[in-house]
N, C-alpha and C. Protein backbone atom coordinates (compact mmCIF):
# COMPACT_ATOMS: atom_id res chain seq x y z
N UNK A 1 130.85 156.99 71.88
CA UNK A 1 130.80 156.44 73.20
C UNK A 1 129.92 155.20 73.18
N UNK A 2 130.50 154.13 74.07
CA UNK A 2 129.61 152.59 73.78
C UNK A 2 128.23 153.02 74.77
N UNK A 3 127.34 152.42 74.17
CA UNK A 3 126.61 152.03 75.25
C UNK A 3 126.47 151.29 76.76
N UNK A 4 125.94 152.44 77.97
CA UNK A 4 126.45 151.25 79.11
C UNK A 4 125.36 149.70 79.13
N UNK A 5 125.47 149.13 80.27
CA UNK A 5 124.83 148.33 80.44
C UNK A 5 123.53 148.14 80.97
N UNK A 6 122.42 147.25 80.57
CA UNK A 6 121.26 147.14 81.15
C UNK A 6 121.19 145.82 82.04
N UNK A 7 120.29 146.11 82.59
CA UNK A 7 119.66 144.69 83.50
C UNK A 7 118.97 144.11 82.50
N UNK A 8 118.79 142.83 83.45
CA UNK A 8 118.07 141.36 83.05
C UNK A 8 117.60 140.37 83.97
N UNK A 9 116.57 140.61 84.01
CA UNK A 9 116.25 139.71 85.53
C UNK A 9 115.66 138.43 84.83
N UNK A 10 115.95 137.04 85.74
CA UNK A 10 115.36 135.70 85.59
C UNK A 10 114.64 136.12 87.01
N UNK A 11 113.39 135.76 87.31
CA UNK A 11 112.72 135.75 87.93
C UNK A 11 112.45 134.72 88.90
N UNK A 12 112.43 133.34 88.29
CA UNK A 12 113.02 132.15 89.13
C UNK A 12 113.61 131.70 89.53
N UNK A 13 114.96 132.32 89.19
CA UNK A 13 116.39 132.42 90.09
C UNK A 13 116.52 133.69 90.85
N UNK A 14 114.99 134.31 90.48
CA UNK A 14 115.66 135.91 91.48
C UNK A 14 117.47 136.13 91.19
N UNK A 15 117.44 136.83 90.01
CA UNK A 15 119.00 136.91 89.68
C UNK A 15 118.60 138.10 88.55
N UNK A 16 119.48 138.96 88.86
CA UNK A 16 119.60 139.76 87.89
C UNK A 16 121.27 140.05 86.93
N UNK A 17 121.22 140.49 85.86
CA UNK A 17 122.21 140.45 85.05
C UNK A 17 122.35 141.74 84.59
N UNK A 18 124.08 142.01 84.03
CA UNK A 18 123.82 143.38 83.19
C UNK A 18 124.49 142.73 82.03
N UNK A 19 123.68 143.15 81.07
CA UNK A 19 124.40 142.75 79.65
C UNK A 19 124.15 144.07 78.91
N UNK A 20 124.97 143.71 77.99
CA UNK A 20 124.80 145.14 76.85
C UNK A 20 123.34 144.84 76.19
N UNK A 21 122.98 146.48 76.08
CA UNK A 21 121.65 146.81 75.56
C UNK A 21 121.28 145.99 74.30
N UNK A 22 120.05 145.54 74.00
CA UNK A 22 119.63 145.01 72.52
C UNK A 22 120.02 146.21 71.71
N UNK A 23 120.38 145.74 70.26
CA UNK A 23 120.49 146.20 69.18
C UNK A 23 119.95 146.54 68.01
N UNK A 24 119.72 147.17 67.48
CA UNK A 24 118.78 146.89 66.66
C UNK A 24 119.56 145.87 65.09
N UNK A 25 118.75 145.06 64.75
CA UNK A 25 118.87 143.92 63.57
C UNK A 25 117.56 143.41 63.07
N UNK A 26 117.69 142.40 62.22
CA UNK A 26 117.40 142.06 61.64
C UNK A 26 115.77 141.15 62.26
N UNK A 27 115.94 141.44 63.52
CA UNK A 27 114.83 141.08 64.93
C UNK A 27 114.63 142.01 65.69
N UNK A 28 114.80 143.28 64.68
CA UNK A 28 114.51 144.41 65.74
C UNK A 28 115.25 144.67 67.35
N UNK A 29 115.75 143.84 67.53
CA UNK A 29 116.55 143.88 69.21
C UNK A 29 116.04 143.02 69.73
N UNK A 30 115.25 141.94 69.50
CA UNK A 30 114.48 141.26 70.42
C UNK A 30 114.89 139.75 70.55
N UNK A 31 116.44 140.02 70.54
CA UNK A 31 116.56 138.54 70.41
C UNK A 31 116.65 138.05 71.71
N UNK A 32 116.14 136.59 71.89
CA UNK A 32 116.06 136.01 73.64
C UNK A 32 116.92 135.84 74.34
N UNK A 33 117.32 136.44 75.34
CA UNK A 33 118.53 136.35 76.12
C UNK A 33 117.82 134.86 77.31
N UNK A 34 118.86 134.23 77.68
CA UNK A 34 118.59 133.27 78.47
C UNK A 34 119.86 133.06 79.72
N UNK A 35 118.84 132.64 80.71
CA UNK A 35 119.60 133.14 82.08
C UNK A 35 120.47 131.94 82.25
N UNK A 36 122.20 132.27 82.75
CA UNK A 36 122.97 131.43 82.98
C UNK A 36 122.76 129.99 84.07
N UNK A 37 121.45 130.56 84.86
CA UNK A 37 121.55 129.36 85.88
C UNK A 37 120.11 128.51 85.50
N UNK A 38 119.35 129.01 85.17
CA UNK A 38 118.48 127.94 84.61
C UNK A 38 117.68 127.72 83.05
N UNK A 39 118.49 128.58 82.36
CA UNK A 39 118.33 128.70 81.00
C UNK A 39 116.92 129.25 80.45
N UNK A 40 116.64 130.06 81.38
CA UNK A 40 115.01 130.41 80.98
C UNK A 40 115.37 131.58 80.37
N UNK A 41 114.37 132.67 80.29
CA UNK A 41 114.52 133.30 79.44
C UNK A 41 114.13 134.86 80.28
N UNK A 42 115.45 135.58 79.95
CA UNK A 42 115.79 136.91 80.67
C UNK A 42 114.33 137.92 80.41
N UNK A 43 113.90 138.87 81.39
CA UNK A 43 113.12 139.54 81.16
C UNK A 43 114.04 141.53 80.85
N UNK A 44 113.94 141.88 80.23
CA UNK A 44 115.12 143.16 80.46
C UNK A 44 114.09 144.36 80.89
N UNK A 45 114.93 144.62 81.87
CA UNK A 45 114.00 145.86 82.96
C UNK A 45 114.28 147.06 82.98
N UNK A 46 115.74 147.70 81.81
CA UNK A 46 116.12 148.80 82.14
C UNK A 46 117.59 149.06 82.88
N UNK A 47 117.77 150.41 82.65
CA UNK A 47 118.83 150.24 83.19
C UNK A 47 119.09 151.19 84.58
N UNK A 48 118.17 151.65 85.14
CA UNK A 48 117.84 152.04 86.79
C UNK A 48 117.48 151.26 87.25
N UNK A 49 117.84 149.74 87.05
CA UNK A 49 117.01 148.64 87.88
C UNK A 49 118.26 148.51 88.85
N UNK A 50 117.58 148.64 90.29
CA UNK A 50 118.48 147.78 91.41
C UNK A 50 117.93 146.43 92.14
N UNK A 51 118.54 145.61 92.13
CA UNK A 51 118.12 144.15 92.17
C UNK A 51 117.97 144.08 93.71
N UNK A 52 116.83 143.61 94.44
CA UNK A 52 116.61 143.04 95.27
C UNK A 52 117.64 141.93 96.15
N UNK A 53 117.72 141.97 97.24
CA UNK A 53 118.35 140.62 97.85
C UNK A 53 117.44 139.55 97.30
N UNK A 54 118.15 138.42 97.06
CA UNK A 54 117.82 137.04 96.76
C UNK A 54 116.44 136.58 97.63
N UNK A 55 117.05 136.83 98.74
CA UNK A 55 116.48 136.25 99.71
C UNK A 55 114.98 136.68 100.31
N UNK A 56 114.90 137.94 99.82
CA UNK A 56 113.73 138.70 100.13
C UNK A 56 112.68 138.67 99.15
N UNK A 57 111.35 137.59 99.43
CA UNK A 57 110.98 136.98 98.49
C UNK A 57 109.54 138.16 98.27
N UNK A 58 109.16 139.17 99.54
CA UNK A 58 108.21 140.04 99.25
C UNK A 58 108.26 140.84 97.91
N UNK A 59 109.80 141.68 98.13
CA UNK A 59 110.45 142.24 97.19
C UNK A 59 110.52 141.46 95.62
N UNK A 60 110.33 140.62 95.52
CA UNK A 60 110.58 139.66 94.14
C UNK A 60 109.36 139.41 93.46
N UNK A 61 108.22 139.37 94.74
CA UNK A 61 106.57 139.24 93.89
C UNK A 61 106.48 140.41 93.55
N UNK A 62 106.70 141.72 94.57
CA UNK A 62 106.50 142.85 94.11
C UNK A 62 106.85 143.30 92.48
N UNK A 63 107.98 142.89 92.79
CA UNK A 63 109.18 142.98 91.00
C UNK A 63 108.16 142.58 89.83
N UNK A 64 107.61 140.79 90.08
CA UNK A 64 106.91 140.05 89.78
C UNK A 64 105.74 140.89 89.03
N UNK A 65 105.05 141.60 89.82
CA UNK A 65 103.81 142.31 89.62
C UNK A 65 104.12 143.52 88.42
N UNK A 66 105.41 144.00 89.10
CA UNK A 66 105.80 145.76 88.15
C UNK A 66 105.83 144.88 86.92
N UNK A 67 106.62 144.10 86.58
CA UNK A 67 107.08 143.68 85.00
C UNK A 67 106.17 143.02 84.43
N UNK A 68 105.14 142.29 84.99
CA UNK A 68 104.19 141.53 84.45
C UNK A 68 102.79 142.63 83.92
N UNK A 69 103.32 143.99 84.74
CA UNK A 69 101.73 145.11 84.28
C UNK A 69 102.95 146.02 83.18
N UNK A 70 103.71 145.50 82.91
CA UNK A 70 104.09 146.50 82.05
C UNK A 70 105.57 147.41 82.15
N UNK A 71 105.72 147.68 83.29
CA UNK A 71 106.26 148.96 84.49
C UNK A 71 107.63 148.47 84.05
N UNK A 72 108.41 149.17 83.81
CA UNK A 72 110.04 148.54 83.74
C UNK A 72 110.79 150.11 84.80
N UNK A 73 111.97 150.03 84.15
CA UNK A 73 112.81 150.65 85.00
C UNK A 73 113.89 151.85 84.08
N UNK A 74 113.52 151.97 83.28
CA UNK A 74 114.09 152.58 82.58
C UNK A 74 114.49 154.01 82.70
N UNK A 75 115.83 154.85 82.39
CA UNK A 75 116.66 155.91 82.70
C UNK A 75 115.89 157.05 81.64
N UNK A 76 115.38 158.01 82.67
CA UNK A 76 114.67 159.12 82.38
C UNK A 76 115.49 160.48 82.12
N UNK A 77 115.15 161.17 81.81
CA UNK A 77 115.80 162.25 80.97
C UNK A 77 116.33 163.39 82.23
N UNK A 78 115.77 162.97 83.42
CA UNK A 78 116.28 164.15 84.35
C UNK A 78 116.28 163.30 85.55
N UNK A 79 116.62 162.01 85.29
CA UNK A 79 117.06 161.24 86.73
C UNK A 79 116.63 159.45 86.37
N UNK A 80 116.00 159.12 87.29
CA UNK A 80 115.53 157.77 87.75
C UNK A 80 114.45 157.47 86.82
N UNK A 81 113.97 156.07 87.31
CA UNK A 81 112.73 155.70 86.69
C UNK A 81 111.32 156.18 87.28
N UNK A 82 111.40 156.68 88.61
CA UNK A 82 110.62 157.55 88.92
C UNK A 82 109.92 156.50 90.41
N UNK A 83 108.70 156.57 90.79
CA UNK A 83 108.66 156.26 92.01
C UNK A 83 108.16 154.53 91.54
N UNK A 84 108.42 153.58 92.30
CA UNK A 84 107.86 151.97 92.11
C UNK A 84 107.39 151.86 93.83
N UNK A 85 106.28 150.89 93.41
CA UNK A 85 106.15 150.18 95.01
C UNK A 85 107.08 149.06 95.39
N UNK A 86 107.27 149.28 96.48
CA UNK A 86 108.31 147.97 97.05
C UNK A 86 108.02 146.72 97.99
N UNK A 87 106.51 147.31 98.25
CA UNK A 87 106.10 146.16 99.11
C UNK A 87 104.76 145.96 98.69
N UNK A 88 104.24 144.26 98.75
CA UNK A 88 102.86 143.87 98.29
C UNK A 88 101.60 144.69 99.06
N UNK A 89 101.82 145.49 100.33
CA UNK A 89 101.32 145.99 100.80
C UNK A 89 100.82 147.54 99.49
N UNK A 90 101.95 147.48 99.25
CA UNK A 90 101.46 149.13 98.45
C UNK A 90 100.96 148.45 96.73
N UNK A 91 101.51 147.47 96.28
CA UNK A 91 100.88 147.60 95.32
C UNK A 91 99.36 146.46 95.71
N UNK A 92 98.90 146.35 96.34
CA UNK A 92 97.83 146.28 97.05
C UNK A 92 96.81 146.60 96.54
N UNK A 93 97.53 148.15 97.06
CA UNK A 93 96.82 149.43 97.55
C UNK A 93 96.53 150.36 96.16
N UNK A 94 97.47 149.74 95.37
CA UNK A 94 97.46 150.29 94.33
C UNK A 94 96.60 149.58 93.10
N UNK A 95 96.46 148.22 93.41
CA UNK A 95 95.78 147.61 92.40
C UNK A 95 93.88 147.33 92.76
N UNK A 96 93.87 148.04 94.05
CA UNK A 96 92.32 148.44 94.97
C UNK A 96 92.23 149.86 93.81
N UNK A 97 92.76 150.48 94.34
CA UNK A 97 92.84 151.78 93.33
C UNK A 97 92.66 152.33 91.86
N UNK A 98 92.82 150.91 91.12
CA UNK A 98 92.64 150.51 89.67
C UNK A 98 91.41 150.00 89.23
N UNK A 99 91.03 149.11 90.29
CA UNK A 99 89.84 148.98 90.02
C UNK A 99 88.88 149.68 90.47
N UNK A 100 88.79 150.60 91.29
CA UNK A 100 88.15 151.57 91.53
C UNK A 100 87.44 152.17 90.65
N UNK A 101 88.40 152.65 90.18
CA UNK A 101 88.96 153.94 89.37
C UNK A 101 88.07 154.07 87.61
N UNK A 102 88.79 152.00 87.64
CA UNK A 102 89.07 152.28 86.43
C UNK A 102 90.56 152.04 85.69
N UNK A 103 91.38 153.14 86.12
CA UNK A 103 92.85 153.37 85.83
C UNK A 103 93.27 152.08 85.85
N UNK A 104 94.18 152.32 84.52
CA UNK A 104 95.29 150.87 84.49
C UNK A 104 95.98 150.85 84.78
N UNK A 105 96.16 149.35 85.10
CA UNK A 105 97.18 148.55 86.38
C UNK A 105 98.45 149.25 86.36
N UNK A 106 99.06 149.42 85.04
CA UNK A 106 100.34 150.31 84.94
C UNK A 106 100.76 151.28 85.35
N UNK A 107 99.39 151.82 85.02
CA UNK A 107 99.21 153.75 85.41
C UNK A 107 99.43 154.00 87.17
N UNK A 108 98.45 153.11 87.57
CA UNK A 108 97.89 152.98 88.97
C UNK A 108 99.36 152.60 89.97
N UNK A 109 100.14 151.85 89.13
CA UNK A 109 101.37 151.28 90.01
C UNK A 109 102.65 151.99 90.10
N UNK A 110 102.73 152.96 89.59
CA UNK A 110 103.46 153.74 89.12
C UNK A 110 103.17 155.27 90.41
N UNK A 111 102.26 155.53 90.70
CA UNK A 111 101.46 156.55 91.28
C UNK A 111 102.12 156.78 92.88
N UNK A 112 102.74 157.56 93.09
CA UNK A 112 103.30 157.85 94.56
C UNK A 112 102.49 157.93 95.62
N UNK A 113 101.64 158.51 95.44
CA UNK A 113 100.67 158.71 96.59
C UNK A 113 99.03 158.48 95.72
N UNK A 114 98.07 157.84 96.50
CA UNK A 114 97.10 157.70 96.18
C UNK A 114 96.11 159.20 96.50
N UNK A 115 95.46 159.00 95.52
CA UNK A 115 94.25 160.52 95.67
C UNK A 115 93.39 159.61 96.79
């Protein structure tokens, strides 16, 4: 059975893509995918990623924040990728919480409900 497809988000086109999964070669899988509308260079998020409206630019920093601490989207063994924040409001709340704490940014953003 082939493999299905993953996402690929360009971030400055707010555009996401599905292309077939990296492979493994001779670069380990890591070869640079580059985005059709401004030739930058694809970030791959998984394949439970659902793409934001274009237009909704809260939603896109938010995105912004998950992929830049680490956080992707990837298909878990008994469902989803599990809970993400969706608004700058919660990861906020969540990155108050990290430094608190301590806990890393990853860990912390990931977290459904705060203690």
């Amino acid at each position: 059975m082939a493999p299905s497809n993953t996402s690929y988000v360009c971030l400055p086109c707010r555009a996401s893509y599905k292309q077939a999964p990296p492979r493994s070669g001779p670069d380990g899988g890591r070869s640079e995918r580059s985005c059709p509308r401004c030739a930058g260079s694809l970030i791959h998020v998984g394949s439970a990623f659902a793409a934001p409206r274009r237009r909704d630019t809260a939603a896109w920093r938010t995105l912004s924040v998950l992929l830049h601490a680490g956080v992707g989207f990837r298909q878990g063994c008994c469902g989803g990728p599990g809970w993400r924040p969706r608004t700058p409001g919660e990861v906020r709340a969540r990155m108050t919480y990290a430094r608190r704490t301590g806990e890393s940014f990853a860990r912390a953003l990931v977290l459904r409900d705060l203690p």
